[in-house]
C-alpha atoms as a PDB file:
ATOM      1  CA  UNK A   1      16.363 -23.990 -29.622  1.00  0.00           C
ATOM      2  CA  UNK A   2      18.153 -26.142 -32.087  1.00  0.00           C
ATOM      3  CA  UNK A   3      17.569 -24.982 -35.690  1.00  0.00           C
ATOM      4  CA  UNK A   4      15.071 -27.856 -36.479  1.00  0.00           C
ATOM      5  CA  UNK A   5      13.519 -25.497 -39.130  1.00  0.00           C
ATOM      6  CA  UNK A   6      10.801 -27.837 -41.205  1.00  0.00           C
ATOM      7  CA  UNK A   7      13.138 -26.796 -44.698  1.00  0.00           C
ATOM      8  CA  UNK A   8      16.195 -28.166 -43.321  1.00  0.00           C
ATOM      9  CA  UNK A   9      18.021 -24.889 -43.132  1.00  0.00           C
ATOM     10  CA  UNK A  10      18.478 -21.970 -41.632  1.00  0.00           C
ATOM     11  CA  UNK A  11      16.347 -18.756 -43.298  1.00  0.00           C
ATOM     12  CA  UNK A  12      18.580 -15.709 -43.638  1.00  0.00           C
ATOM     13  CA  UNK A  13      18.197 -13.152 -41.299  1.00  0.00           C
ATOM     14  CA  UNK A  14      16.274 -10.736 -43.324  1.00  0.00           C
ATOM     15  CA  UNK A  15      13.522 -13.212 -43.987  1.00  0.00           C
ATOM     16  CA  UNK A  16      13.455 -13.340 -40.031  1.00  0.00           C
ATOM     17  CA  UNK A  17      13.182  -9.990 -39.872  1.00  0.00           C
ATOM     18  CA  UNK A  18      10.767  -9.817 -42.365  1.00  0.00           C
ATOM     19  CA  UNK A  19       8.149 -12.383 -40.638  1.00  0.00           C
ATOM     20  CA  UNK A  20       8.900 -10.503 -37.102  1.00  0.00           C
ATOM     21  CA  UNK A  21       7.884  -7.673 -38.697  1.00  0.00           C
ATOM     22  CA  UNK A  22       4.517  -9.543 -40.166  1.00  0.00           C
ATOM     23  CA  UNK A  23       3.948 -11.093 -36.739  1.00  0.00           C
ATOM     24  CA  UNK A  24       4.144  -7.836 -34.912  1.00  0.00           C
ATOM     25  CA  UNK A  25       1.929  -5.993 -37.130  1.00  0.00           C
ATOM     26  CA  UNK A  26      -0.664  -9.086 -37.189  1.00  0.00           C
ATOM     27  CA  UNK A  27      -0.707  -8.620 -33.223  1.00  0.00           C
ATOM     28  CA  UNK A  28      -0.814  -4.963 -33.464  1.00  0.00           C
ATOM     29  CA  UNK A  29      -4.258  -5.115 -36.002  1.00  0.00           C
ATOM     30  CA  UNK A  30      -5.591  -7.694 -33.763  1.00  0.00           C
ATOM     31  CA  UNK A  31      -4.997  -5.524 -30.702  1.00  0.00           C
ATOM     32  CA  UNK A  32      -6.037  -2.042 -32.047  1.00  0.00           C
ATOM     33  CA  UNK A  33      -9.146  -3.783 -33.868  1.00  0.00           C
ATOM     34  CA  UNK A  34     -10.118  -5.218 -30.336  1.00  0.00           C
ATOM     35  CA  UNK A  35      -9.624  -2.444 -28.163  1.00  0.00           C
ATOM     36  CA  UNK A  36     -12.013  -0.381 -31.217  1.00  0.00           C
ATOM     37  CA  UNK A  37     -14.547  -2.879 -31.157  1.00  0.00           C
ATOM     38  CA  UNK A  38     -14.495  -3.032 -27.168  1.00  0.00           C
ATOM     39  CA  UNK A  39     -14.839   0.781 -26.893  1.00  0.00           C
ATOM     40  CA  UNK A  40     -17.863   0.815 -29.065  1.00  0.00           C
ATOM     41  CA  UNK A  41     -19.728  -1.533 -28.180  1.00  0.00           C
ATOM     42  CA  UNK A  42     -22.992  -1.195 -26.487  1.00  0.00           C
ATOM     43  CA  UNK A  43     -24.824  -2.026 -23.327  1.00  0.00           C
ATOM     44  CA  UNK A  44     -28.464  -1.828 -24.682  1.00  0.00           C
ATOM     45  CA  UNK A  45     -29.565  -0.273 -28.050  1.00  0.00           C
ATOM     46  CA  UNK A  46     -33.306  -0.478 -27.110  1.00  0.00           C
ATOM     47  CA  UNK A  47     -33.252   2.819 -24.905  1.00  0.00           C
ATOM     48  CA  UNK A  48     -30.552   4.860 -25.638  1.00  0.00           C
ATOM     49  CA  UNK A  49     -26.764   4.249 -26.680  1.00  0.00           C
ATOM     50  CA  UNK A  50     -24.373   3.573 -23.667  1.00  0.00           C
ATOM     51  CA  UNK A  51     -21.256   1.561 -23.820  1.00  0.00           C
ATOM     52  CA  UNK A  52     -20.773  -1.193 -22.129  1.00  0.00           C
ATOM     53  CA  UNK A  53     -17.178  -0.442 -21.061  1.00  0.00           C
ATOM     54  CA  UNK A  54     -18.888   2.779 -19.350  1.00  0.00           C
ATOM     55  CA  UNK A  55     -20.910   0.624 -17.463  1.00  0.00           C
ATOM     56  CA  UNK A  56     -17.951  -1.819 -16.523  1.00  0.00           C
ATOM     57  CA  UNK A  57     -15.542   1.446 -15.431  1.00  0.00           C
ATOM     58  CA  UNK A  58     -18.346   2.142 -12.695  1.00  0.00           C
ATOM     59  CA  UNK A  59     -17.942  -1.674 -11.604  1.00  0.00           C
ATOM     60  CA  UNK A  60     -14.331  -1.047 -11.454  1.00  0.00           C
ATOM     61  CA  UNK A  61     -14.380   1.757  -9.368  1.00  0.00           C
ATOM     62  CA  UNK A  62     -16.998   1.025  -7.036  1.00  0.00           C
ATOM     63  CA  UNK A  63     -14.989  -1.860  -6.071  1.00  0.00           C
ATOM     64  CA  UNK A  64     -11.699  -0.345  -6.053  1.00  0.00           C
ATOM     65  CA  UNK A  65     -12.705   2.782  -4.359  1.00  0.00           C
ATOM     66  CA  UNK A  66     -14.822   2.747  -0.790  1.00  0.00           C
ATOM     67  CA  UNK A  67     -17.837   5.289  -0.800  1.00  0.00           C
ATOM     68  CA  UNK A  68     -16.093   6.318   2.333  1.00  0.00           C
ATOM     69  CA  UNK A  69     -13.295   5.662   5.201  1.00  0.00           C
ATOM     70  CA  UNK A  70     -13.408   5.492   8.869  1.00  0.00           C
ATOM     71  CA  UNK A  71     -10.197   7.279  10.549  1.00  0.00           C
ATOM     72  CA  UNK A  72     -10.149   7.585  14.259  1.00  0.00           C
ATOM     73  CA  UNK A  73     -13.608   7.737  14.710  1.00  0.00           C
ATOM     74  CA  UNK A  74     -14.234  10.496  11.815  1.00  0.00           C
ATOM     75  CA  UNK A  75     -15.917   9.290   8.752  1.00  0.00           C
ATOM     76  CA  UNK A  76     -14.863  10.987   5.249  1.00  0.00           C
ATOM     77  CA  UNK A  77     -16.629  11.038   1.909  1.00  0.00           C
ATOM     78  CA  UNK A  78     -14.877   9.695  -0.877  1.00  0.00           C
ATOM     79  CA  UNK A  79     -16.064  11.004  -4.255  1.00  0.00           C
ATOM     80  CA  UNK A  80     -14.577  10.749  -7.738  1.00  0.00           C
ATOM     81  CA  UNK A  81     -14.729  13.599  -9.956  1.00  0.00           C
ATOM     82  CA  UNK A  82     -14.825  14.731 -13.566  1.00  0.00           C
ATOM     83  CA  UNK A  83     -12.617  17.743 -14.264  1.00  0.00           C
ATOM     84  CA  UNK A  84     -12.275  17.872 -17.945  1.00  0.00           C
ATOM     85  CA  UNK A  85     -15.458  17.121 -20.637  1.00  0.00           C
ATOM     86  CA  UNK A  86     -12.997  14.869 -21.994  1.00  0.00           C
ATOM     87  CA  UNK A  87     -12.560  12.940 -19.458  1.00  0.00           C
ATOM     88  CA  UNK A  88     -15.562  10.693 -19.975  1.00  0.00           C
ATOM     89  CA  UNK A  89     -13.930   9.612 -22.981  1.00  0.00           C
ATOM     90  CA  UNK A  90     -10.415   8.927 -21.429  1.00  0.00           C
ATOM     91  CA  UNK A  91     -12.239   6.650 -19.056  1.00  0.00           C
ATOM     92  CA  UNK A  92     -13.830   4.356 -21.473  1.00  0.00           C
ATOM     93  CA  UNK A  93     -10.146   4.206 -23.502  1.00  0.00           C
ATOM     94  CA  UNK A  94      -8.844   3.393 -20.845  1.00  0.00           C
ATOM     95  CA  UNK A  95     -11.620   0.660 -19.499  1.00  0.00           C
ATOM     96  CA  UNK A  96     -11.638  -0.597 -23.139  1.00  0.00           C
ATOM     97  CA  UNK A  97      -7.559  -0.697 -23.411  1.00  0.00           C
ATOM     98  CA  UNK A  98      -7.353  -3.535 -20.070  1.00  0.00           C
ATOM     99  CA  UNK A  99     -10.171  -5.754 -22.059  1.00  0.00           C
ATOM    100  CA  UNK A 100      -8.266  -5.441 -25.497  1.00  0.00           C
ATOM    101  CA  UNK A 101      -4.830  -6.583 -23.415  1.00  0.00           C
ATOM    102  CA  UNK A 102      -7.014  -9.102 -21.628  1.00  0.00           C
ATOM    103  CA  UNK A 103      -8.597 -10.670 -25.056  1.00  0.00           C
ATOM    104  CA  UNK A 104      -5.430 -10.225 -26.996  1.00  0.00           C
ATOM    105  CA  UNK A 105      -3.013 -12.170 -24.730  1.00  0.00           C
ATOM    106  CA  UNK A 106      -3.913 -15.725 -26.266  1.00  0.00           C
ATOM    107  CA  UNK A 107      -3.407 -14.192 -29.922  1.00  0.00           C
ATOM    108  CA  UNK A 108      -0.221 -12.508 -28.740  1.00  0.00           C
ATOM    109  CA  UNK A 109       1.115 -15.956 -27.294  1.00  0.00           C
ATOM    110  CA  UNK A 110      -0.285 -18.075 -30.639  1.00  0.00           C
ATOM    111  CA  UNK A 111       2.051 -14.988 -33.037  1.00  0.00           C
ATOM    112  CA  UNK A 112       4.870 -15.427 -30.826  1.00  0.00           C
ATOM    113  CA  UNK A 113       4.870 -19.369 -30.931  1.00  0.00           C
ATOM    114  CA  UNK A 114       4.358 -18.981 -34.876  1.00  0.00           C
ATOM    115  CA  UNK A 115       7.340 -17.326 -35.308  1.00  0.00           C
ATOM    116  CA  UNK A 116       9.741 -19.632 -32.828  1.00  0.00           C
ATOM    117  CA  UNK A 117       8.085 -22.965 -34.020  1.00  0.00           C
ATOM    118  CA  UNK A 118      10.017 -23.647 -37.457  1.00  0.00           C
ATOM    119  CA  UNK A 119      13.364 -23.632 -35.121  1.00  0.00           C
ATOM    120  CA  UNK A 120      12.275 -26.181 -33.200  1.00  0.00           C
ATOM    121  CA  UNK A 121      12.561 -29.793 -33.244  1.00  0.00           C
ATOM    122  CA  UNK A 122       8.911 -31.556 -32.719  1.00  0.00           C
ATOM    123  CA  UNK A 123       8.960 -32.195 -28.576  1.00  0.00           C
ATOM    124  CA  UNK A 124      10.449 -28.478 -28.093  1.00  0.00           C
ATOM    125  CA  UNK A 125       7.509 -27.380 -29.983  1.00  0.00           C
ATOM    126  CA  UNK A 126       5.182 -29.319 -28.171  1.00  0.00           C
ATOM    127  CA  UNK A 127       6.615 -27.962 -25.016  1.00  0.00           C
ATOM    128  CA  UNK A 128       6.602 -24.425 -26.497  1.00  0.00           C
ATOM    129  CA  UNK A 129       3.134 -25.084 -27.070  1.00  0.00           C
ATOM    130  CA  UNK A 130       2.169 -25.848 -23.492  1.00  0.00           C
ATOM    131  CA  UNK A 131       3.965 -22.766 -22.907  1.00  0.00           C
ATOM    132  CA  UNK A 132       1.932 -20.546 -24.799  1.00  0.00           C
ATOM    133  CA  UNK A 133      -0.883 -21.869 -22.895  1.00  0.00           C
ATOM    134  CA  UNK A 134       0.902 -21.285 -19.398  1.00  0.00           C
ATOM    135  CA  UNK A 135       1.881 -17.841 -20.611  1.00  0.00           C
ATOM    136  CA  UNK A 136      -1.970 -16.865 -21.076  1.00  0.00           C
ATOM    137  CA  UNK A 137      -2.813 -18.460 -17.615  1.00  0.00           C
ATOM    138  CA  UNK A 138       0.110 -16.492 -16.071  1.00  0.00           C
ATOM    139  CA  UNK A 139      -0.731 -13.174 -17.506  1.00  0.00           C
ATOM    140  CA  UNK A 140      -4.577 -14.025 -16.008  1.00  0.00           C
ATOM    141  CA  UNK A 141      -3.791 -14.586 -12.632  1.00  0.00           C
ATOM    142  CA  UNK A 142      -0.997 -11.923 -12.428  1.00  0.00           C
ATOM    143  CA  UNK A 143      -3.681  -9.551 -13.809  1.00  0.00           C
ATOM    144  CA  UNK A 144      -6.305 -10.614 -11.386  1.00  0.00           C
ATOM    145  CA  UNK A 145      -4.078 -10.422  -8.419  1.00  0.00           C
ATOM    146  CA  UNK A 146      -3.754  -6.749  -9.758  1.00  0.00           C
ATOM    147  CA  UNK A 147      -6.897  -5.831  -9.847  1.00  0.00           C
ATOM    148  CA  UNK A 148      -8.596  -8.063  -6.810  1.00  0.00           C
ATOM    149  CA  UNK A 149      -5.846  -7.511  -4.217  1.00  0.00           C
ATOM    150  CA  UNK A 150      -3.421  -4.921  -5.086  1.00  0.00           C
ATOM    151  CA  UNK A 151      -5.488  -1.962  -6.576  1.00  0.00           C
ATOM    152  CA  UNK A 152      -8.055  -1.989  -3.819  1.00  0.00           C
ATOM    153  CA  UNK A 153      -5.976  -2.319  -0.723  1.00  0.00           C
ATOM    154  CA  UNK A 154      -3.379   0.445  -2.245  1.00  0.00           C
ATOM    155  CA  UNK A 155      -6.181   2.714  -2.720  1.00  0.00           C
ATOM    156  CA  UNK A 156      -7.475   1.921   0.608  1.00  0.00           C
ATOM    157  CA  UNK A 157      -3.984   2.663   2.019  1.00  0.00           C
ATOM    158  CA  UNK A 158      -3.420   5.736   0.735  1.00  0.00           C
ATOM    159  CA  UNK A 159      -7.016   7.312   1.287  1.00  0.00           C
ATOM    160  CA  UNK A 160      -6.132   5.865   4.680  1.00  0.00           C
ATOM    161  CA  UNK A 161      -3.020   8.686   3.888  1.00  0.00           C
ATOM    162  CA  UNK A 162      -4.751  11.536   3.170  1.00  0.00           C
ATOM    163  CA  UNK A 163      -7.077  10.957   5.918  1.00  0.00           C
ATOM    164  CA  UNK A 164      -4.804  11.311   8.764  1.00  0.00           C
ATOM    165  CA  UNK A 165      -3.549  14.749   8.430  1.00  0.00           C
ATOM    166  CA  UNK A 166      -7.571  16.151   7.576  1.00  0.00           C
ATOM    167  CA  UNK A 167      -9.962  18.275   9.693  1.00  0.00           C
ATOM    168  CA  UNK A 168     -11.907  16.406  11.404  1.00  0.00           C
ATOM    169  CA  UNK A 169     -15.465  18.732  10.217  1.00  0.00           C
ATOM    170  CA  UNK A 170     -16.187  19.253   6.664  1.00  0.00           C
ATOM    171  CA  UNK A 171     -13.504  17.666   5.387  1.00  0.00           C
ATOM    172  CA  UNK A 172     -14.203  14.919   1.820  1.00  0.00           C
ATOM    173  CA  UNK A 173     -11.339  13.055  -0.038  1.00  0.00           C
ATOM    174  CA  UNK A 174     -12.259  13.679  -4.035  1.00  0.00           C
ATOM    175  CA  UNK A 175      -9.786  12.437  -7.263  1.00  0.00           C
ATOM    176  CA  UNK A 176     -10.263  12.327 -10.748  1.00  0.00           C
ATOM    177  CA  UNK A 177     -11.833   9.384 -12.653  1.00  0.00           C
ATOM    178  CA  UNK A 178      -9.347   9.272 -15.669  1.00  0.00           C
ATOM    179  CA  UNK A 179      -6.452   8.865 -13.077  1.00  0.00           C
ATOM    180  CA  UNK A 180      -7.985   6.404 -11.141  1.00  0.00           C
ATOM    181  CA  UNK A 181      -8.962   4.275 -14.323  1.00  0.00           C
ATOM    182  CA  UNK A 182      -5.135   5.007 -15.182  1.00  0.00           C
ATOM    183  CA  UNK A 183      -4.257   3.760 -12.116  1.00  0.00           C
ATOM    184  CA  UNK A 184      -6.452   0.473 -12.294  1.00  0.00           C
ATOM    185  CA  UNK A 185      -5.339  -0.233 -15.263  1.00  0.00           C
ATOM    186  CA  UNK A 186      -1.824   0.223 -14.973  1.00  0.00           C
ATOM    187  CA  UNK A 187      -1.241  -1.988 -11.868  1.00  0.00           C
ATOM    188  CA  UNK A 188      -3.567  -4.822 -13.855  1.00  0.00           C
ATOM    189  CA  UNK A 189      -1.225  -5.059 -16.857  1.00  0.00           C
ATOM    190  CA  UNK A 190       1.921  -4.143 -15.014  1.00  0.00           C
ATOM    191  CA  UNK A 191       1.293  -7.047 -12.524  1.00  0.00           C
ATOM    192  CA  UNK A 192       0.067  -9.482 -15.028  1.00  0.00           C
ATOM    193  CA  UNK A 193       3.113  -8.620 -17.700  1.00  0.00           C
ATOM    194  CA  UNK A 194       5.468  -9.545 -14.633  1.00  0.00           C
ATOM    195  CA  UNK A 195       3.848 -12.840 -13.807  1.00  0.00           C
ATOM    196  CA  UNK A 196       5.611 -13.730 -17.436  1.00  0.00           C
ATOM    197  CA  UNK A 197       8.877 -13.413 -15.890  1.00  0.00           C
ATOM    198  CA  UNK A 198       8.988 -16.970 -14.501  1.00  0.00           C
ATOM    199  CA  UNK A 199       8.039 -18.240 -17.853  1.00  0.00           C
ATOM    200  CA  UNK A 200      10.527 -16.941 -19.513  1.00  0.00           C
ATOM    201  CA  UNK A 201      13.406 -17.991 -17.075  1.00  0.00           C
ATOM    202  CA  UNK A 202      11.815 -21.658 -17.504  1.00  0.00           C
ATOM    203  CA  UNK A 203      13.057 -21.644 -20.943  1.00  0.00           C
ATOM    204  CA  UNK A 204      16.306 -20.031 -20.815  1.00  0.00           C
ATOM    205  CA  UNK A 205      16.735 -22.499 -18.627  1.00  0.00           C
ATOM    206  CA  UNK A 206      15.618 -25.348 -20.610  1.00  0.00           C
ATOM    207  CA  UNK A 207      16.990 -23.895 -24.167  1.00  0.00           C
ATOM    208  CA  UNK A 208      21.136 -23.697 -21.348  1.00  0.00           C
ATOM    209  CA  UNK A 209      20.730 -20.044 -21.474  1.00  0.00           C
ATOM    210  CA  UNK A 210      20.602 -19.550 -17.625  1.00  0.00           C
ATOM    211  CA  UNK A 211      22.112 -22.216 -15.747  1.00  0.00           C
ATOM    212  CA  UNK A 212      19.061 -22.800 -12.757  1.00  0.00           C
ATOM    213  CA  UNK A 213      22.411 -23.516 -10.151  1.00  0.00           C
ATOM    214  CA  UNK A 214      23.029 -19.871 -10.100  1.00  0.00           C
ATOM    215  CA  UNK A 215      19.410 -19.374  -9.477  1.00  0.00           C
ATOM    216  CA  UNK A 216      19.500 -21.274  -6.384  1.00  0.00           C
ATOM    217  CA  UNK A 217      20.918 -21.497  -2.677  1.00  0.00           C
ATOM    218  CA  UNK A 218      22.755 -18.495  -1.832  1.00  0.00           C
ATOM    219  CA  UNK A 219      21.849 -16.547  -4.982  1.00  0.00           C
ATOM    220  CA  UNK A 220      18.071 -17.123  -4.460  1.00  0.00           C
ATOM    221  CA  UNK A 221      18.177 -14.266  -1.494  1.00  0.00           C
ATOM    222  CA  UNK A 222      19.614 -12.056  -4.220  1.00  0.00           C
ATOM    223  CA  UNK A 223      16.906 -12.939  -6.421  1.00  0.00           C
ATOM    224  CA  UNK A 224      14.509 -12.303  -3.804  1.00  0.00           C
ATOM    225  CA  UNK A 225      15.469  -8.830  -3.315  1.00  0.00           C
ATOM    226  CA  UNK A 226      15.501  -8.273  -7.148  1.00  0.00           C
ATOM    227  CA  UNK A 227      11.841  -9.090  -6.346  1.00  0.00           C
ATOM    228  CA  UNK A 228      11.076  -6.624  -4.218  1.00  0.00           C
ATOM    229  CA  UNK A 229      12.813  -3.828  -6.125  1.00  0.00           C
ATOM    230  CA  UNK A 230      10.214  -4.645  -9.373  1.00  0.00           C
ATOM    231  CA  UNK A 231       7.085  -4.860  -6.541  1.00  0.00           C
ATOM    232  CA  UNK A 232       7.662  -1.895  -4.847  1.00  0.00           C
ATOM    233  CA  UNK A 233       8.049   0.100  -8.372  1.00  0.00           C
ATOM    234  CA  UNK A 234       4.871  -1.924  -9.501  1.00  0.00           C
ATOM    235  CA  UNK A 235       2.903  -0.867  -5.976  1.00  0.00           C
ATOM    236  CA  UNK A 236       3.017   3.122  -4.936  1.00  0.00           C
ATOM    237  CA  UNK A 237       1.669   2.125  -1.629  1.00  0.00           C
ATOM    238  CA  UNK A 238       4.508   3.355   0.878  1.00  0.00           C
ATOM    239  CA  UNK A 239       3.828   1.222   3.911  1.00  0.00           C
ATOM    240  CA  UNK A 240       5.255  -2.103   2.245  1.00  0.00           C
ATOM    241  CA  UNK A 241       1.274  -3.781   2.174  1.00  0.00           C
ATOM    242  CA  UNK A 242       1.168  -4.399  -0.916  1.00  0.00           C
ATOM    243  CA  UNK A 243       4.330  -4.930  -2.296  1.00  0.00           C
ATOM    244  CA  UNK A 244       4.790  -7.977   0.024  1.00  0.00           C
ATOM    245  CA  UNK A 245       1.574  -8.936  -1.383  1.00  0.00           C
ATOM    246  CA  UNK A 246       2.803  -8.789  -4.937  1.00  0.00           C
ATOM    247  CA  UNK A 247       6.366  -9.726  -3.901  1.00  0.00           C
ATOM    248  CA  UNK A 248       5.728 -13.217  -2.103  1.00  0.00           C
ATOM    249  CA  UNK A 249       3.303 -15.389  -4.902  1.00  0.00           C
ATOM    250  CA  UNK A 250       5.914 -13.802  -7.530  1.00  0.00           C
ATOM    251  CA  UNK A 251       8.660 -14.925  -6.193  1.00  0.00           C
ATOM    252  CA  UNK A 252       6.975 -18.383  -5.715  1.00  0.00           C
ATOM    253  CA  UNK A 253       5.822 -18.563  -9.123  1.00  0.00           C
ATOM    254  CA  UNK A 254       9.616 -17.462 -10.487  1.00  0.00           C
ATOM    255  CA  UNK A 255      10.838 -20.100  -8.057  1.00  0.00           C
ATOM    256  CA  UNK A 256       8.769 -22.343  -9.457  1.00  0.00           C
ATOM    257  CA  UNK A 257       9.925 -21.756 -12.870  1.00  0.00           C
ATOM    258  CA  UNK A 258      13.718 -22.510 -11.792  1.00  0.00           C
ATOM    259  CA  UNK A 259      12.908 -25.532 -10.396  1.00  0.00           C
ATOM    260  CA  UNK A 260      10.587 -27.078 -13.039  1.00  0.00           C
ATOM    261  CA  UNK A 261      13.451 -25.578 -15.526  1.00  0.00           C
ATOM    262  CA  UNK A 262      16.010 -27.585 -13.737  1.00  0.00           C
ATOM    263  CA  UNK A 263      13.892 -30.500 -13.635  1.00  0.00           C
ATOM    264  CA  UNK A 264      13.683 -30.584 -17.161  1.00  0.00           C
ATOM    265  CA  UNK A 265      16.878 -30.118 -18.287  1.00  0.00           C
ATOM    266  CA  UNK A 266      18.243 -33.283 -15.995  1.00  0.00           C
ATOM    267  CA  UNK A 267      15.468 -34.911 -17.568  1.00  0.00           C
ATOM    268  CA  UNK A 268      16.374 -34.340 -21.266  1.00  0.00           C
ATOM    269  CA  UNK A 269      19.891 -35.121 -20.063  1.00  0.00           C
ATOM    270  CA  UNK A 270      19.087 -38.391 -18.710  1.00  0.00           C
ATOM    271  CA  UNK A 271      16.746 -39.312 -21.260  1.00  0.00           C
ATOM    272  CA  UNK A 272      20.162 -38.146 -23.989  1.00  0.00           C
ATOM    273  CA  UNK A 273      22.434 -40.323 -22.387  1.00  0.00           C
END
């Protein structure tokens, strides 16, 4: 970032303060009008009203959670439960609060490079640009390797858990629907907020705050096992399964970031010179 502000000089910093402050609460409207209209909205008006997020919670479930588990030849039910009358409701907030993030990420990333652009000099706002773009696509696929590989398999894991111990007669494995949508939903955004990571290491790479040497060689291992200290807080499943799963295409991606940062700073070096 080098101050190429489109006035020719540098704003004071209560005027930045002042447009964060817009910016945040132009993302927070967005957001919060989103996750209202999402919650709301419904399936079919023709019979009776039913929201479509209610519908798309039992989607979620029934392919999160198996109808049952085999353990050592004994087969258990799995059922999911209501044990509140508010708990329908909890369910489609929480349903309704992963779309709103979901939706809200490209307006989130378009706010953000808003407020960065009138530092920048033309071709680091065109690369900023690109990065808003990457920074949707990362959130995406971080979020779907939440939901499509992680959530299932840690469920499966841990049902796998509870089995073991049980009687072998009369014996079902029940939990409550607003904690499994809490759990969904959690490891969607959690996984899909970390995926950013590598994004932003790219450009405090490329703006000389992180110099991508120290990133590398010997200090990579180091890295690595930073990796698997934010996977294993991300994944609850204690036999390692998953956070290997989460662990190994993160620490790609962030790889990936170093070395496309380091890239592009020789680059703009060589092209300076």
């Amino acid at each position: 970032m080098s101050g190429g502000s489109d006035e020719g000089e540098e704003k004071p910093l209560e005027e930045h303060l002042e447009e964060l402050s817009e910016r945040l609460k132009k993302i927070l409207i967005f957001f919060v009008t989103t996750w209202i209209i999402i919650t709301f909205v419904p399936v079919d008006l023709s019979h009776s009203y039913i929201p479509l997020v209610a519908e798309l919670s039992k989607d979620m479930v029934s392919y999160v959670i198996p109808s049952n588990i085999t353990w050592y030849g004994h087969t258990y039910n799995v059922t999911v439960i209501y044990t509140s009358p508010f708990e329908g409701f909890n369910v489609i907030l929480y349903t309704s609060l992963l779309f709103a993030a979901l939706i809200s990420s490209p307006a989130i990333s378009y706010e953000v490079y808003q407020y960065v652009k009138p530092a920048l000099y033309p071709h680091e706002r065109e690369r900023l640009k690109w990065g808003a773009a990457a920074g949707v696509g990362l959130f995406a696929l971080g979020s779907i390797l939440g939901y499509f590989g992680l959530a299932p398999i840690t469920m499966k894991i841990m049902l796998f858990l509870q089995a073991a111990p049980a009687p072998s007669e009369n014996f079902f494995i029940s939990m409550t629907y607003s904690k499994l949508l809490s759990f969904i939903v959690g490891i969607t955004l959690s996984t899909g907020a970390v995926f950013e990571i590598p994004l932003v290491i790219y450009y405090l790479i490329i703006f000389r705050v992180i110099d991508p040497e120290k990133l590398k060689g010997q200090n990579s291992r180091i890295l690595f096992i930073a990796v698997l200290v934010i996977a294993a807080i991300i994944t609850p499943d204690p036999s390692g399964i998953t956070m290997f799963m989460l662990a190994i295409p993160f620490y790609a991606v962030l790889m990936l970031g170093v070395y496309l940062g380091s890239w592009r700073l020789k680059k703009s070096s060589s092209e300076r010179n």
